[in-house]
PDB file of N, CA and C in Angstrom:
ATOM      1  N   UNK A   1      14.568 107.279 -99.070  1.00  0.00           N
ATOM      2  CA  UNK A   1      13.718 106.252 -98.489  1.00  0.00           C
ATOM      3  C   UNK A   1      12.352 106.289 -99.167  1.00  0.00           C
ATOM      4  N   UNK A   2      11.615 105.091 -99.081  1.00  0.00           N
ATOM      5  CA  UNK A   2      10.354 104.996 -99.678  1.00  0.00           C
ATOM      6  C   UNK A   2       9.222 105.468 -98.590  1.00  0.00           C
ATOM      7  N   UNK A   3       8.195 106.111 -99.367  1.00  0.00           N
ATOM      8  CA  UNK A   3       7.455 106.768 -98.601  1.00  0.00           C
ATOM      9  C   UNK A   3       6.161 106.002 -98.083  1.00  0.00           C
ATOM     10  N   UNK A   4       5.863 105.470 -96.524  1.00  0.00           N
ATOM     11  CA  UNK A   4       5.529 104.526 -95.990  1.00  0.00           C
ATOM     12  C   UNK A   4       4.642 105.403 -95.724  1.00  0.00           C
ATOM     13  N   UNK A   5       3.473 104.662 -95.034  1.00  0.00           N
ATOM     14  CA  UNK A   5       2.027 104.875 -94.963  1.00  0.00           C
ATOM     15  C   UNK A   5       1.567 104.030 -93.323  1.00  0.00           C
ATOM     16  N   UNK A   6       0.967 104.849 -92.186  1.00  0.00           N
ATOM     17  CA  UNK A   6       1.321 104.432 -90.722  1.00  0.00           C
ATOM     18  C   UNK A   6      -0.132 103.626 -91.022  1.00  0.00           C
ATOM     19  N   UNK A   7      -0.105 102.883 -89.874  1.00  0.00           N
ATOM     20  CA  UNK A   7      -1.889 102.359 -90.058  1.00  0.00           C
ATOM     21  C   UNK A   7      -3.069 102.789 -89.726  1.00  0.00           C
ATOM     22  N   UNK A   8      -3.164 104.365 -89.604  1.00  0.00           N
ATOM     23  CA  UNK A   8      -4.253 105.298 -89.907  1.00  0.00           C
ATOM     24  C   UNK A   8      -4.145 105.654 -91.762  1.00  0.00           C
ATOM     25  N   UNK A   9      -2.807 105.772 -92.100  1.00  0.00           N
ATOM     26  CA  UNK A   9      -3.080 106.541 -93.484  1.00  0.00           C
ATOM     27  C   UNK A   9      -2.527 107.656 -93.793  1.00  0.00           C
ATOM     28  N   UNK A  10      -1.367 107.850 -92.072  1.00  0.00           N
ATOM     29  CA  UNK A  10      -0.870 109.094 -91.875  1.00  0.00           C
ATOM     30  C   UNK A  10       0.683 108.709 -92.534  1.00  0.00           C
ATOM     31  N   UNK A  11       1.103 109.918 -93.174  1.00  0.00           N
ATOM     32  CA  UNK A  11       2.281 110.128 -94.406  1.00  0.00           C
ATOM     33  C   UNK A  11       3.687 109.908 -93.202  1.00  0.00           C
ATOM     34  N   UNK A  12       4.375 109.061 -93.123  1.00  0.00           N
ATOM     35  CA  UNK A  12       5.656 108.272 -92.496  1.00  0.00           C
ATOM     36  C   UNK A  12       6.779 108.357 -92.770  1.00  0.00           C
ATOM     37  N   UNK A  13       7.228 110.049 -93.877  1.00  0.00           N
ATOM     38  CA  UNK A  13       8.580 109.989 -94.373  1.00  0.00           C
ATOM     39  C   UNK A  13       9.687 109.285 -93.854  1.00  0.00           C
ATOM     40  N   UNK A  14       9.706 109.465 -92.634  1.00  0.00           N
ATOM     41  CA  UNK A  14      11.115 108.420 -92.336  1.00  0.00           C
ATOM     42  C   UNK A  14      11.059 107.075 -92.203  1.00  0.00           C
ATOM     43  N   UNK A  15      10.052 106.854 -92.610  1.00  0.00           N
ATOM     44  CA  UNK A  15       9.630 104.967 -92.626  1.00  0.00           C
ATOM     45  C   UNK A  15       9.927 104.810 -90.699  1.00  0.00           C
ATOM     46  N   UNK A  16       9.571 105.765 -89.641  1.00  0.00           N
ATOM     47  CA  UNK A  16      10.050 104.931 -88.205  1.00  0.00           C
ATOM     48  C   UNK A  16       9.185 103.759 -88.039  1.00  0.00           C
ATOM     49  N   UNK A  17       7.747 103.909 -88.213  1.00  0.00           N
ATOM     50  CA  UNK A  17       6.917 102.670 -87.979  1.00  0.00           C
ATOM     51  C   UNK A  17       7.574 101.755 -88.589  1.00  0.00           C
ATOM     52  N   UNK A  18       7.843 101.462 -89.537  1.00  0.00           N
ATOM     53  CA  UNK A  18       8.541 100.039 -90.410  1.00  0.00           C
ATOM     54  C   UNK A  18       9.548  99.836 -89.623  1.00  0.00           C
ATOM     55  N   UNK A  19      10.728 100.758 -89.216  1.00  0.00           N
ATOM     56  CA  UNK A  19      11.827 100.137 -88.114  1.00  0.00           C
ATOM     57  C   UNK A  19      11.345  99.832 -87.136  1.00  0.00           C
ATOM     58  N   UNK A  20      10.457 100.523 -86.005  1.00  0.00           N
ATOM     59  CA  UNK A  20       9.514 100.297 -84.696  1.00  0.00           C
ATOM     60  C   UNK A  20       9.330  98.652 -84.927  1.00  0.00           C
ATOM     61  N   UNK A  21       8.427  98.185 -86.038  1.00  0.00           N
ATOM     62  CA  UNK A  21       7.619  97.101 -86.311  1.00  0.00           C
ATOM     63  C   UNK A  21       8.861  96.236 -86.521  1.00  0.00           C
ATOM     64  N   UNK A  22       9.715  96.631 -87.109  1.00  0.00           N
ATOM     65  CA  UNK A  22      11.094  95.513 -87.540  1.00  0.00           C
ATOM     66  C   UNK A  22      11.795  95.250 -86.236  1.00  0.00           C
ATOM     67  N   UNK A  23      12.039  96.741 -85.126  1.00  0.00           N
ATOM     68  CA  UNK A  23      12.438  95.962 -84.042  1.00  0.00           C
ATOM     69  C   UNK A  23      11.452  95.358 -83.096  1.00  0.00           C
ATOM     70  N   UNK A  24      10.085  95.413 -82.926  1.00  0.00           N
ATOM     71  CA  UNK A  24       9.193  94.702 -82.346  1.00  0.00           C
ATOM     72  C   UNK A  24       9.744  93.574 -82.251  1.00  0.00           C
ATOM     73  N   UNK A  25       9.754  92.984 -83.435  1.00  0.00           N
ATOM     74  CA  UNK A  25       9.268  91.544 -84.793  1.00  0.00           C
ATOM     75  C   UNK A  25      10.402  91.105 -83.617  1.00  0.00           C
ATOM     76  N   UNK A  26      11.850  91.216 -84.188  1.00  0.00           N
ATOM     77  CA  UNK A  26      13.077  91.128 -84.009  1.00  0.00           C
ATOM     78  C   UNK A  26      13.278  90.428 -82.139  1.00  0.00           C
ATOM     79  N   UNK A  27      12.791  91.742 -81.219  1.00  0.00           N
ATOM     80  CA  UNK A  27      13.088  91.472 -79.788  1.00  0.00           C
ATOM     81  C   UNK A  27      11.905  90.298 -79.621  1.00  0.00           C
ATOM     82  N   UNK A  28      10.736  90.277 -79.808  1.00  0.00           N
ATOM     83  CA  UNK A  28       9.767  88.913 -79.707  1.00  0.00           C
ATOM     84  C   UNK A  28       9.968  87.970 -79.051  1.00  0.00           C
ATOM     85  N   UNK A  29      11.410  86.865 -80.436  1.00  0.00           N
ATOM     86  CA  UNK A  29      11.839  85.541 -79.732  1.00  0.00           C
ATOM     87  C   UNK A  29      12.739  85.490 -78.736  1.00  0.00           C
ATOM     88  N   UNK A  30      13.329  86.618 -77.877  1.00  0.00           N
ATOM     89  CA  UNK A  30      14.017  86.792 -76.773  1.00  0.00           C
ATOM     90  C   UNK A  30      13.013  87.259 -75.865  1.00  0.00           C
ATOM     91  N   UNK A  31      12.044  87.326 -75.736  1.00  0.00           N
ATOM     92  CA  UNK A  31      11.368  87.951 -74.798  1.00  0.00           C
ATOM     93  C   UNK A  31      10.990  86.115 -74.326  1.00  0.00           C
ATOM     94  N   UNK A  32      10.094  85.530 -75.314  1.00  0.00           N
ATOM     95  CA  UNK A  32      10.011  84.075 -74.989  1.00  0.00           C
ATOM     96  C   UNK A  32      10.876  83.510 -74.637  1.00  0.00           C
ATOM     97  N   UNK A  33      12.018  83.662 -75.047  1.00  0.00           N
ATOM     98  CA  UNK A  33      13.049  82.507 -74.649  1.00  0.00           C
ATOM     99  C   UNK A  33      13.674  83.047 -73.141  1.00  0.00           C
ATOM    100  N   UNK A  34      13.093  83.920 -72.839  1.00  0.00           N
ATOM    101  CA  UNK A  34      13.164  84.678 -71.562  1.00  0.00           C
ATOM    102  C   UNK A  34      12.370  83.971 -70.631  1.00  0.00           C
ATOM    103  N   UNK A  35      11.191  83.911 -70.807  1.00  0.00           N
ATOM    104  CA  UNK A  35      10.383  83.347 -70.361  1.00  0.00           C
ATOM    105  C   UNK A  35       9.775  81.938 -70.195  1.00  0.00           C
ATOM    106  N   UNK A  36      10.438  81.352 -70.853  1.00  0.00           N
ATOM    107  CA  UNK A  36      11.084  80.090 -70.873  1.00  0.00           C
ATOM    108  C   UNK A  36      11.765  79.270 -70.211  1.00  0.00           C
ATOM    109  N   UNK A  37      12.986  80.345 -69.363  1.00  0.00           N
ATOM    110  CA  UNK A  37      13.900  80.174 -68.860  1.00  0.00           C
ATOM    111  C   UNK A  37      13.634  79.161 -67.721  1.00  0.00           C
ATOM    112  N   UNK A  38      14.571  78.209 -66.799  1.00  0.00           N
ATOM    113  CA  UNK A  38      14.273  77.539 -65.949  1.00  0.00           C
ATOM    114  C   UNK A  38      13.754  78.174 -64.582  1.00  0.00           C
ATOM    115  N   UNK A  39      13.327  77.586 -63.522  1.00  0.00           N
ATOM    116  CA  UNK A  39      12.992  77.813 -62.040  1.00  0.00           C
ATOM    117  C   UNK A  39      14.212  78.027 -61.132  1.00  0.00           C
ATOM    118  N   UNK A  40      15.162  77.634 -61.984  1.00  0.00           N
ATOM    119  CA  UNK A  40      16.203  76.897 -60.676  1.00  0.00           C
ATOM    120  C   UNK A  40      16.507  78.520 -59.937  1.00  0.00           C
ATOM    121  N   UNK A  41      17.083  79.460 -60.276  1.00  0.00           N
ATOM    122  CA  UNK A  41      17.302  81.067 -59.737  1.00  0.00           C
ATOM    123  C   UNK A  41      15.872  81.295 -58.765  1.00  0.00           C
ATOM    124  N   UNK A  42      14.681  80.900 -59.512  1.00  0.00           N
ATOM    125  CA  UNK A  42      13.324  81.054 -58.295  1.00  0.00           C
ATOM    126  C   UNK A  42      13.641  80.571 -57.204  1.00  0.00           C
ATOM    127  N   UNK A  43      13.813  79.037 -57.460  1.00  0.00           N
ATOM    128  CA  UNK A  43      13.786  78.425 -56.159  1.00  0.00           C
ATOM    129  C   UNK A  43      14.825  78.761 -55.492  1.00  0.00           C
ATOM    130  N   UNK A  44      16.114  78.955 -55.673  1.00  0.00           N
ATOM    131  CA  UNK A  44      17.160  79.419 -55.359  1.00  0.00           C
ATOM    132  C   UNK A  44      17.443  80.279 -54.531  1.00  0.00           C
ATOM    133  N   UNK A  45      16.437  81.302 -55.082  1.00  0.00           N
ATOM    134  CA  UNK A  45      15.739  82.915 -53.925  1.00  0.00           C
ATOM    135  C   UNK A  45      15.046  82.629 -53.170  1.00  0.00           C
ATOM    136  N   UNK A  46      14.367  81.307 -52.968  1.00  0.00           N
ATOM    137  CA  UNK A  46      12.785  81.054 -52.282  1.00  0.00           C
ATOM    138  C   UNK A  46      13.418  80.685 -51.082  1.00  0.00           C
ATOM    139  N   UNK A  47      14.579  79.589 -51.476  1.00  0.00           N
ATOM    140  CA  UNK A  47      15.074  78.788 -50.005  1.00  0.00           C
ATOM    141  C   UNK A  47      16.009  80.020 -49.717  1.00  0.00           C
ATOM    142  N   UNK A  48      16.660  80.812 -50.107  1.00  0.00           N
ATOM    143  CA  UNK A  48      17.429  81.758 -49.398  1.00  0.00           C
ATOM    144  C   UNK A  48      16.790  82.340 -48.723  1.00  0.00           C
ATOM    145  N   UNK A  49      15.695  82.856 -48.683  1.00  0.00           N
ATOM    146  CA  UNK A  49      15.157  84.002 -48.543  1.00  0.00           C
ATOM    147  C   UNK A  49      14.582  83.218 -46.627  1.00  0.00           C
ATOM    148  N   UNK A  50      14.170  81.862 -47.046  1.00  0.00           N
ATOM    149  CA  UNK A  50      13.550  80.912 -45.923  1.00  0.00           C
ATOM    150  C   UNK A  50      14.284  80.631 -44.964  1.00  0.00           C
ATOM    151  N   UNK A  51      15.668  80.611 -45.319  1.00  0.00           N
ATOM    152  CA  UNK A  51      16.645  80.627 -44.338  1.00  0.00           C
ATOM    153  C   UNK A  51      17.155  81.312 -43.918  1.00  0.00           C
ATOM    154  N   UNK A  52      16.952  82.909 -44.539  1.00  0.00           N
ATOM    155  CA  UNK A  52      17.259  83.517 -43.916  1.00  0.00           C
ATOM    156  C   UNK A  52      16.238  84.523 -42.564  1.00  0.00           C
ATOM    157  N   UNK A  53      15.139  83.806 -43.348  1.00  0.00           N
ATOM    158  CA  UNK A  53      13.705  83.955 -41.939  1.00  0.00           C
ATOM    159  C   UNK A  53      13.952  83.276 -40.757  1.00  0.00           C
ATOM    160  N   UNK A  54      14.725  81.830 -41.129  1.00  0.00           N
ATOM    161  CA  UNK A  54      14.665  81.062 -40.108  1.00  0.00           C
ATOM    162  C   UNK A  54      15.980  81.438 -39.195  1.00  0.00           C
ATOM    163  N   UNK A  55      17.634  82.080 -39.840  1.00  0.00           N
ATOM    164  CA  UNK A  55      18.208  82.522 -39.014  1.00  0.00           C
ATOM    165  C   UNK A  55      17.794  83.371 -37.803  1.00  0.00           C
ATOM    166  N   UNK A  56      17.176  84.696 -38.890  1.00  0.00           N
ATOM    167  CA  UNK A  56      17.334  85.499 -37.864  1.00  0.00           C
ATOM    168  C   UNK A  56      15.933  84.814 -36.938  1.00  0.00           C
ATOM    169  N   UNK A  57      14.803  84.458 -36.877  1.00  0.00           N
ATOM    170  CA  UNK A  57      14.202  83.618 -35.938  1.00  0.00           C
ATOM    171  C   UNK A  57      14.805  83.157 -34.820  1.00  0.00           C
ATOM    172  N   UNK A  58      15.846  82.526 -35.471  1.00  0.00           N
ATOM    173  CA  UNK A  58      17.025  81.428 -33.853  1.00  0.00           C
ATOM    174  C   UNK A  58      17.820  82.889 -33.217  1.00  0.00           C
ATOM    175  N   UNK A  59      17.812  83.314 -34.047  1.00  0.00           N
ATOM    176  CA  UNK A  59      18.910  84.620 -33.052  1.00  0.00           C
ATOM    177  C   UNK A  59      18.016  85.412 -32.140  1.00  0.00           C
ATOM    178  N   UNK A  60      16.949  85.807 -32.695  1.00  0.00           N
ATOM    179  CA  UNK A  60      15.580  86.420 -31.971  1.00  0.00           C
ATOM    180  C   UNK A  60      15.133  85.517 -30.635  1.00  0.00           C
ATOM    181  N   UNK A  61      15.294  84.414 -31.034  1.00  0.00           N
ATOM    182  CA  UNK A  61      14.868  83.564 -30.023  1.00  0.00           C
ATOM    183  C   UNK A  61      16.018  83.287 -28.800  1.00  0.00           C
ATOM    184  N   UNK A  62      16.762  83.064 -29.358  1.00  0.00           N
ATOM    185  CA  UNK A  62      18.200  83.182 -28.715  1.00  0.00           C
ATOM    186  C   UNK A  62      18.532  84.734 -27.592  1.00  0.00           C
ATOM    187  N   UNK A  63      18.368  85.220 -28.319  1.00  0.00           N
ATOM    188  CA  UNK A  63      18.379  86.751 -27.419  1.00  0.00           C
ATOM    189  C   UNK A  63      17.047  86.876 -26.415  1.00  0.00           C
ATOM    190  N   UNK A  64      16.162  86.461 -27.063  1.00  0.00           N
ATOM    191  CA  UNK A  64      15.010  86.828 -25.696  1.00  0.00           C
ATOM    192  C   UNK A  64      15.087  85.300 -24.754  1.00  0.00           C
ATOM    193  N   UNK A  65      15.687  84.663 -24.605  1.00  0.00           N
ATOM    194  CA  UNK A  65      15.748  83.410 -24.053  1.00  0.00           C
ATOM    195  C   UNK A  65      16.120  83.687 -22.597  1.00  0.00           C
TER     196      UNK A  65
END
């Protein structure tokens, strides 16, 4: 392997920074396209989550009635 140079100046025989930096580079446009992604799973959790406040509510209410 060629003998790489870290970005202090410090001696890198195994070139890892150059792979580190190559898989940085690499994972990047999946992190965006991650983040990208639609709402619909948000909202999805939002109203579940609302109905399931509002069940147990009627049962709560139901029992102390």
């Amino acid at each position: 392997m060629a003998n790489t140079q870290g970005p202090q100046g410090n001696h890198d025989p195994a070139g890892s920074t150059q792979m580190f930096r190559a898989f940085v580079d690499e994972a990047a446009p999946q992190a965006t396209q991650q983040q990208a992604a639609p709402a619909g799973p948000r909202v999805g959790l939002i109203v579940g989550v609302v109905v399931a406040v509002i069940v147990v509510a009627a049962v709560a209410w139901l029992a102390f009635k």
